[in-house]
Protein backbone atom coordinates (compact mmCIF):
# COMPACT_ATOMS: atom_id res chain seq x y z
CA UNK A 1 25.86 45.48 57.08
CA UNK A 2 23.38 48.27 55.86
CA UNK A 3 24.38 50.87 54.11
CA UNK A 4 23.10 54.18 55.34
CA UNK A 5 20.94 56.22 53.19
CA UNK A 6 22.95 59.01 51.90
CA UNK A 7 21.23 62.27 52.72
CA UNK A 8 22.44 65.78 51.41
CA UNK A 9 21.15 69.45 51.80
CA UNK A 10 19.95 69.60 48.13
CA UNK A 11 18.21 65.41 48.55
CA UNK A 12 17.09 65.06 52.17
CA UNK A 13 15.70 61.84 53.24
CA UNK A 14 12.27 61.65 52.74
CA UNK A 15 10.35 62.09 56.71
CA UNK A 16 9.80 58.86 58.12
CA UNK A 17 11.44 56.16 55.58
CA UNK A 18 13.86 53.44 56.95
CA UNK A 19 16.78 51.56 55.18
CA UNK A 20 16.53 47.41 55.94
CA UNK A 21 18.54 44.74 54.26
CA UNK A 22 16.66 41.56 52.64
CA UNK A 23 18.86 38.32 52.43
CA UNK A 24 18.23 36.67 49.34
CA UNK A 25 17.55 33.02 48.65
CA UNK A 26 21.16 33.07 46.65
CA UNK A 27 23.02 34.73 49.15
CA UNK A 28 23.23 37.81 48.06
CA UNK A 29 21.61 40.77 49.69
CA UNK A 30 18.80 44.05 48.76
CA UNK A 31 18.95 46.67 50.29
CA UNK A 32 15.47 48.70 50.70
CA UNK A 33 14.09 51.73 51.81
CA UNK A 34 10.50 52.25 52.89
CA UNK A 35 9.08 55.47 53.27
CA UNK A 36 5.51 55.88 55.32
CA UNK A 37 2.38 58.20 54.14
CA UNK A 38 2.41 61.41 55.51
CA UNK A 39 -1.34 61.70 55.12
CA UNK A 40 -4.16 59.59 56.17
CA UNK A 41 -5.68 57.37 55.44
CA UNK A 42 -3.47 55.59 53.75
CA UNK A 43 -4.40 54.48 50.06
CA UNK A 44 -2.08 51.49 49.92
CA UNK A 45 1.91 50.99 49.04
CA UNK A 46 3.54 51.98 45.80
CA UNK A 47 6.51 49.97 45.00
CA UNK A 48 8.76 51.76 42.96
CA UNK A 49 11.39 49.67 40.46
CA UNK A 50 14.63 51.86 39.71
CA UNK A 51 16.44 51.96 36.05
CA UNK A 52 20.07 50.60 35.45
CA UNK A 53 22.65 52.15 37.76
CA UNK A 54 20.10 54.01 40.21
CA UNK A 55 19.96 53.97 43.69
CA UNK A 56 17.31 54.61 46.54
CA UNK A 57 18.53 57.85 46.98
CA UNK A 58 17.53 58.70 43.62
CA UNK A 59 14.01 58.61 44.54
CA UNK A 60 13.63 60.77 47.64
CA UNK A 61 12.27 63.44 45.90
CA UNK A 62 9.53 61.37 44.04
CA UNK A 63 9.02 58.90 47.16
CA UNK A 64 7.77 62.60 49.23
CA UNK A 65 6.01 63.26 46.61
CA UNK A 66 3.87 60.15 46.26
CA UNK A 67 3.72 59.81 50.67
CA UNK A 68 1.98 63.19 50.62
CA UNK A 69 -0.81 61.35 48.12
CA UNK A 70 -1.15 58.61 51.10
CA UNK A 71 0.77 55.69 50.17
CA UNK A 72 3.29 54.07 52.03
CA UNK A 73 6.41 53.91 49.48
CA UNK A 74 8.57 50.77 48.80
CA UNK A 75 11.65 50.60 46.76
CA UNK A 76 14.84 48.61 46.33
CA UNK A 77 18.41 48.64 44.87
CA UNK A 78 18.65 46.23 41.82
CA UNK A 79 20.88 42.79 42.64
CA UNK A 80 24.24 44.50 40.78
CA UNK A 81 23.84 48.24 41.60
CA UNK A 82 23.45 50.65 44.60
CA UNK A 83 24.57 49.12 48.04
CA UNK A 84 22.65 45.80 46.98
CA UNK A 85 25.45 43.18 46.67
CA UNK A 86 27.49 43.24 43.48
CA UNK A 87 27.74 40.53 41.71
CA UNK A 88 31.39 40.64 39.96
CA UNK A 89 34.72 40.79 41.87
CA UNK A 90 34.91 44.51 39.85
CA UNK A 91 31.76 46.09 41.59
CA UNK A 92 31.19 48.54 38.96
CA UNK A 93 30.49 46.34 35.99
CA UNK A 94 27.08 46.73 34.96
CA UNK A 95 26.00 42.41 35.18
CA UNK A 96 23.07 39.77 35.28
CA UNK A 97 23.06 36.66 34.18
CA UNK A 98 19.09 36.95 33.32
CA UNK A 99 16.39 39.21 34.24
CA UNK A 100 14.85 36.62 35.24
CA UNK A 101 17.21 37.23 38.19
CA UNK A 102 15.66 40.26 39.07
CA UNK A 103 12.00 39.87 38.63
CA UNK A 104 12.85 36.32 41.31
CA UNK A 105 14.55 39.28 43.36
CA UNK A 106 10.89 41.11 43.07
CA UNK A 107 8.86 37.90 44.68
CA UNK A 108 11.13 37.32 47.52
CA UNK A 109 10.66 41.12 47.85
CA UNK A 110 6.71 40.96 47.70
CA UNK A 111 6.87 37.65 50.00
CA UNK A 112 8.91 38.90 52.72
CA UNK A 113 8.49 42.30 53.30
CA UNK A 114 5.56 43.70 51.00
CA UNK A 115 2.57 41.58 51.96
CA UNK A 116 3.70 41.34 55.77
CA UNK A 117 4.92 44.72 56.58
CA UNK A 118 3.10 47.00 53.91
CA UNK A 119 -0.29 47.78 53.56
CA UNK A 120 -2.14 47.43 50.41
CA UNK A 121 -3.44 47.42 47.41
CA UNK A 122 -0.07 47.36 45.82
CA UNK A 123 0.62 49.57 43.16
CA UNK A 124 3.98 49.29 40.94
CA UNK A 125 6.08 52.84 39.71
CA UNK A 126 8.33 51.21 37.57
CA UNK A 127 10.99 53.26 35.68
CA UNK A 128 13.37 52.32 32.14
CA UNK A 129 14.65 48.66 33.27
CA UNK A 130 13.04 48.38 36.22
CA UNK A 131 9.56 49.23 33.84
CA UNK A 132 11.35 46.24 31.64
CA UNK A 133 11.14 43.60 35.05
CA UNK A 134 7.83 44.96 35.86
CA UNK A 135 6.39 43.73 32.05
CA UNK A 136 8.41 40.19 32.79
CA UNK A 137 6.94 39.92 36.14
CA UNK A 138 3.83 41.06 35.42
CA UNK A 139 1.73 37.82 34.47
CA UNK A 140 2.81 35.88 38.06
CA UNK A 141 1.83 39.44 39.77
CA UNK A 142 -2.07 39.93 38.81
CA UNK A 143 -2.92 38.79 42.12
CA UNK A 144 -1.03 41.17 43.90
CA UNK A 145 -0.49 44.14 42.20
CA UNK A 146 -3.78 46.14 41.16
CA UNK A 147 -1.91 48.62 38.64
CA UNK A 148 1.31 50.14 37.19
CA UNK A 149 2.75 52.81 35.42
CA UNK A 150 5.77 52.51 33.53
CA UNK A 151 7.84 55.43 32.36
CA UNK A 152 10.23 55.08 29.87
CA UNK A 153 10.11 51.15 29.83
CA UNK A 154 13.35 49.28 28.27
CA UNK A 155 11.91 47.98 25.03
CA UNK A 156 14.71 48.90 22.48
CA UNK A 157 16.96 51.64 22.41
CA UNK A 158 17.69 54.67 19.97
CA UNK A 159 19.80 54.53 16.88
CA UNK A 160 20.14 52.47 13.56
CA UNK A 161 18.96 49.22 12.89
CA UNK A 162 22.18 48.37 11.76
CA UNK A 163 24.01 49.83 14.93
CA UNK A 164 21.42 47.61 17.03
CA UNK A 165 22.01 44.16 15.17
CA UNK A 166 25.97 44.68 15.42
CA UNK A 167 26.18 45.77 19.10
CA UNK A 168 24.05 42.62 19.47
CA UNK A 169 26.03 40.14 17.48
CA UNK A 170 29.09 41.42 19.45
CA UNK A 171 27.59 40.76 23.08
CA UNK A 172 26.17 37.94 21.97
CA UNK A 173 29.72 36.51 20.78
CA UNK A 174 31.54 38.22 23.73
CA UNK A 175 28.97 36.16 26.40
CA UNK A 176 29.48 32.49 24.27
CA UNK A 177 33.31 32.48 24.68
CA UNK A 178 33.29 33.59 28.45
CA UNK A 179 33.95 36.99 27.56
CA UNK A 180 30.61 38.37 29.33
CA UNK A 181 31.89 40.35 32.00
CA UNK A 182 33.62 42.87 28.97
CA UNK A 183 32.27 45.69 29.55
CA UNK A 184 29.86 46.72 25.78
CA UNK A 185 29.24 50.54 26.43
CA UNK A 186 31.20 52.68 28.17
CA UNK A 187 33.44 51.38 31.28
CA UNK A 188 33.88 52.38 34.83
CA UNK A 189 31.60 54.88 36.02
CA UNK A 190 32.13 58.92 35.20
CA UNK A 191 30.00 61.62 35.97
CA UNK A 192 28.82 63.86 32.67
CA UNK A 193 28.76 67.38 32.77
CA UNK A 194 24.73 68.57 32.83
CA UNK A 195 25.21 69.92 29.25
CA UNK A 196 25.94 67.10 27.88
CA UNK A 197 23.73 64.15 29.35
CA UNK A 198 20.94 62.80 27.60
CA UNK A 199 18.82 62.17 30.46
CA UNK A 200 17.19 65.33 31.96
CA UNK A 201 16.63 69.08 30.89
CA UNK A 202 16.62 69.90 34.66
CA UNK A 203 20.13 71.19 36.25
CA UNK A 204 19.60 71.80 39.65
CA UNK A 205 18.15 67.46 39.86
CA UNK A 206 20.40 66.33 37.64
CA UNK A 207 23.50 68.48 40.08
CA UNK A 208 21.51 66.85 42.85
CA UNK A 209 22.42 63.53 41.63
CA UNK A 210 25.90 64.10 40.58
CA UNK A 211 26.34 65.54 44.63
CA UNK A 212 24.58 62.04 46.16
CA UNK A 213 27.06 60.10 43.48
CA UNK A 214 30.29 62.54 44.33
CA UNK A 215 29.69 61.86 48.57
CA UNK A 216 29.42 58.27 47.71
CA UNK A 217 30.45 57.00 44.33
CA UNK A 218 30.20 53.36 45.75
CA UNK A 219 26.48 53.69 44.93
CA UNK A 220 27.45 54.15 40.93
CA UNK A 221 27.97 51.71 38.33
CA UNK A 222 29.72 52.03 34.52
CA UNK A 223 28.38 50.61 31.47
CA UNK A 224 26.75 47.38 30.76
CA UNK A 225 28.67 44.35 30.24
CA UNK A 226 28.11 42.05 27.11
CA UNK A 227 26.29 39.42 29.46
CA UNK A 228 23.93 42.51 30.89
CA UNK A 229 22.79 43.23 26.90
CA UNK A 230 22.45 39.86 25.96
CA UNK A 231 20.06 39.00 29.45
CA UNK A 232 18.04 42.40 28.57
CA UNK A 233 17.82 41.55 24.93
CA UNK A 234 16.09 38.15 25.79
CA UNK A 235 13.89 39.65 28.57
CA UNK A 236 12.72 42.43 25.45
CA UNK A 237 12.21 39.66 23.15
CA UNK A 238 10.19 37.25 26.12
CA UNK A 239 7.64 40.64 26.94
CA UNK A 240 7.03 40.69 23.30
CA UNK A 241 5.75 37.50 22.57
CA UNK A 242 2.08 37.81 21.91
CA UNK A 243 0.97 34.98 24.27
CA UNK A 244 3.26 36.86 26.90
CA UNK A 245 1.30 39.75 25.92
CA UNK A 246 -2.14 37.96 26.20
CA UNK A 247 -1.26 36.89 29.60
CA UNK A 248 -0.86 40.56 31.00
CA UNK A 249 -3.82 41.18 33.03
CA UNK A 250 -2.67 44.22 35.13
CA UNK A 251 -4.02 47.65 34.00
CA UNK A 252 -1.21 49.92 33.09
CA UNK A 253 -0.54 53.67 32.41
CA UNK A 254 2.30 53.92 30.04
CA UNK A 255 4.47 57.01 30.17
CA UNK A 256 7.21 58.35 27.11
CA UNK A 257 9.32 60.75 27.22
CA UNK A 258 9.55 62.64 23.60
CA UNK A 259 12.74 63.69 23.94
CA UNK A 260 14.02 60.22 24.75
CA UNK A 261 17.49 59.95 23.54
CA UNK A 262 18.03 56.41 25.24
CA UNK A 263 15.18 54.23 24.80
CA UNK A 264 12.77 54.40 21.52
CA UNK A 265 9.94 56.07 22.33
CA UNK A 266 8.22 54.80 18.79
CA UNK A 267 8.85 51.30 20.27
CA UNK A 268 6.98 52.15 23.47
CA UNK A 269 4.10 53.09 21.64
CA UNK A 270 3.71 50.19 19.18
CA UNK A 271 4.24 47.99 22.62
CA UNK A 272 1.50 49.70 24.06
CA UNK A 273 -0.91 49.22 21.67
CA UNK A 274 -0.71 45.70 21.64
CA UNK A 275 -1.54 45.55 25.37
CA UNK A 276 -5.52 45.67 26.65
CA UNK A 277 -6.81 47.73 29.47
CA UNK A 278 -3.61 50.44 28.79
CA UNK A 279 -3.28 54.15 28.66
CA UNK A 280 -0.53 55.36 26.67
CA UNK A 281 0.84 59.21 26.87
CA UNK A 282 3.73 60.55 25.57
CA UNK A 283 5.16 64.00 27.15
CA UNK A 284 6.52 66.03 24.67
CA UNK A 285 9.80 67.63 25.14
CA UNK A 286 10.79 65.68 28.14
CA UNK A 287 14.40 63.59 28.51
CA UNK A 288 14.46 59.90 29.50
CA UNK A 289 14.35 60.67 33.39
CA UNK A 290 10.45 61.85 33.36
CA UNK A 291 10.90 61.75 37.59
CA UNK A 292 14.22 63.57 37.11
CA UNK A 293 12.75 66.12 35.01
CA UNK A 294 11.63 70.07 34.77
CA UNK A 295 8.31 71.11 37.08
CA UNK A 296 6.38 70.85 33.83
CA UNK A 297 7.05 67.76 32.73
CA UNK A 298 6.57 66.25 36.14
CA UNK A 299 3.87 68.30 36.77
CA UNK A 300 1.85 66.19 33.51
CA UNK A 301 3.43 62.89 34.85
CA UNK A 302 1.60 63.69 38.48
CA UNK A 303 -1.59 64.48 36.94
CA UNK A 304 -1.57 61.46 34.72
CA UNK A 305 -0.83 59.12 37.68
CA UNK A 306 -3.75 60.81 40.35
CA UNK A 307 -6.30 60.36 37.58
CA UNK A 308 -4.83 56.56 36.80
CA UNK A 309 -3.82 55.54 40.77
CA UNK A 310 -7.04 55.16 43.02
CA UNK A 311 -7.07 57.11 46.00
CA UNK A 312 -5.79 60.33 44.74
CA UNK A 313 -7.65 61.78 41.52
CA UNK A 314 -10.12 59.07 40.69
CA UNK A 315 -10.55 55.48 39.22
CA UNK A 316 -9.13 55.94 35.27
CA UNK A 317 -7.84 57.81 33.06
């Protein structure tokens, strides 16, 4: 069964879009929302790929935004989060086995409903860990996809080195005696007050979000589980391989935040060099949540993207 997009008077749905479900070749189920351009002709389809316990409804605001540039807009609750099936008899765990999961999740998406239903070129929006699955699936999408921007990819969060190796060493040990469902950060989902989260400067989106989470807190996840780190920890080391690196062909715009208090934004930009035929910029002052942010951040993300994206401000940046 579906579940219906949640609509409120501060998020309304975006004109147009539809929720479907995709069946998966596992069993389990996506659901996905597409959204049609609201100006013609249209340029293609944008797929965007959500970060760790979003939802579809997340992305109204951004999927209007990008439908008034003249793409059709695709996007998709992870496998684990949203109203896509859960995959632990305590739905609000925060679990994969591998990212590899989720980029095979990506191809059935492409197979069955992108190509046939969605006009292209095909363009990926990719934000945090969903920029983190768009790097791993990258090489096996050059064909299909003719660019991306990433903001805020998933390539190694903030604090001490010594803080990092530990909480490592303790998911790794928690996942090799069965123990990977144990929650690592955090546990079942709560909702922080705006002055204290670390993801957006912006009250009145970040309120919006607490009001889609409050009508239906079914949508929300808690903190990762020890199996969750460990399977994103080998997906970070996989993308950084430099003959993984050699074999990304896609052109990319890479997007920081320079506020970032989750990911490390110095880690984004060392990854970014390494990569040919990418455009790095880092916005200055902005929170993790670039698409979640102020007017004026957003504002430099939107004119970054036009001049990168074809069809709405030219060819490059």
């Amino acid at each position: 069964m579906i579940r219906p997009l949640v609509e409120t008077a501060s998020n309304p749905l975006p004109p147009g879009t539809r929720v479907e479900t995709l069946n998966l070749a596992d069993g389990k189920e996506l659901r996905y929302g597409i959204t049609p351009a609201s100006t013609h002709p249209v340029q293609g389809t944008v797929l965007i790929l959500q970060g760790r316990n979003e939802c579809i409804e997340k992305y109204f605001e951004t999927a209007r935004d990008i439908a008034t540039r003249g793409f059709t807009v695709a996007t998709f609750d992870w496998r684990g989060q949203g109203a896509s099936s859960r995959l632990l008899r305590d739905p609000a765990r925060g679990y994969v086995k591998s990212f590899d999961q989720y980029a095979a999740d990506l191809e059935q998406l492409f197979e069955s409903v992108l190509l046939p239903d969605c006009r292209g070129p095909y363009y990926i929006l990719a934000h945090s860990t969903g920029a983190l699955v768009a790097l791993l699936a990258a090489p096996a999408l050059s064909n299909r996809v003719r660019r991306m921007v990433l903001t805020a990819p998933l390539l190694d969060i903030t604090g001490s080195r010594a803080r990092k190796i530990a909480a490592r060493i303790a998911a790794n040990t928690l996942r090799s005696t069965g123990l990977g469902k144990t929650y690592m950060l955090g546990g079942a989902h709560s909702i922080k007050a705006f002055e204290v989260n670390e993801v957006t400067s912006d009250a009145v989106r970040y309120l919006r979000n607490v009001d889609v989470l409050e009508q239906a807190p079914e949508l929300a996840i808690g903190g990762p589980t020890a199996s969750w780190i460990v399977a994103a920890a080998a997906a970070i080391k996989k993308v950084s391989r430099p003959d993984f690196i050699d074999a990304i062909r896609i052109p990319m715009l890479i997007i920081a935040a320079g506020m970032d208090s989750v990911v490390s934004t110095p880690a984004i930009e060392r990854y970014a060099l390494q990569l040919r035929n990418t455009t790095l910029l880092t916005i200055d002052g902005s929170k993790h949540e670039i698409l979640q942010e102020q007017d004026f951040y957003r504002e430099q993300f939107f004119a970054a993207f036009d001049a990168f994206i074809p069809g709405t401000g030219g060819e490059s940046l």
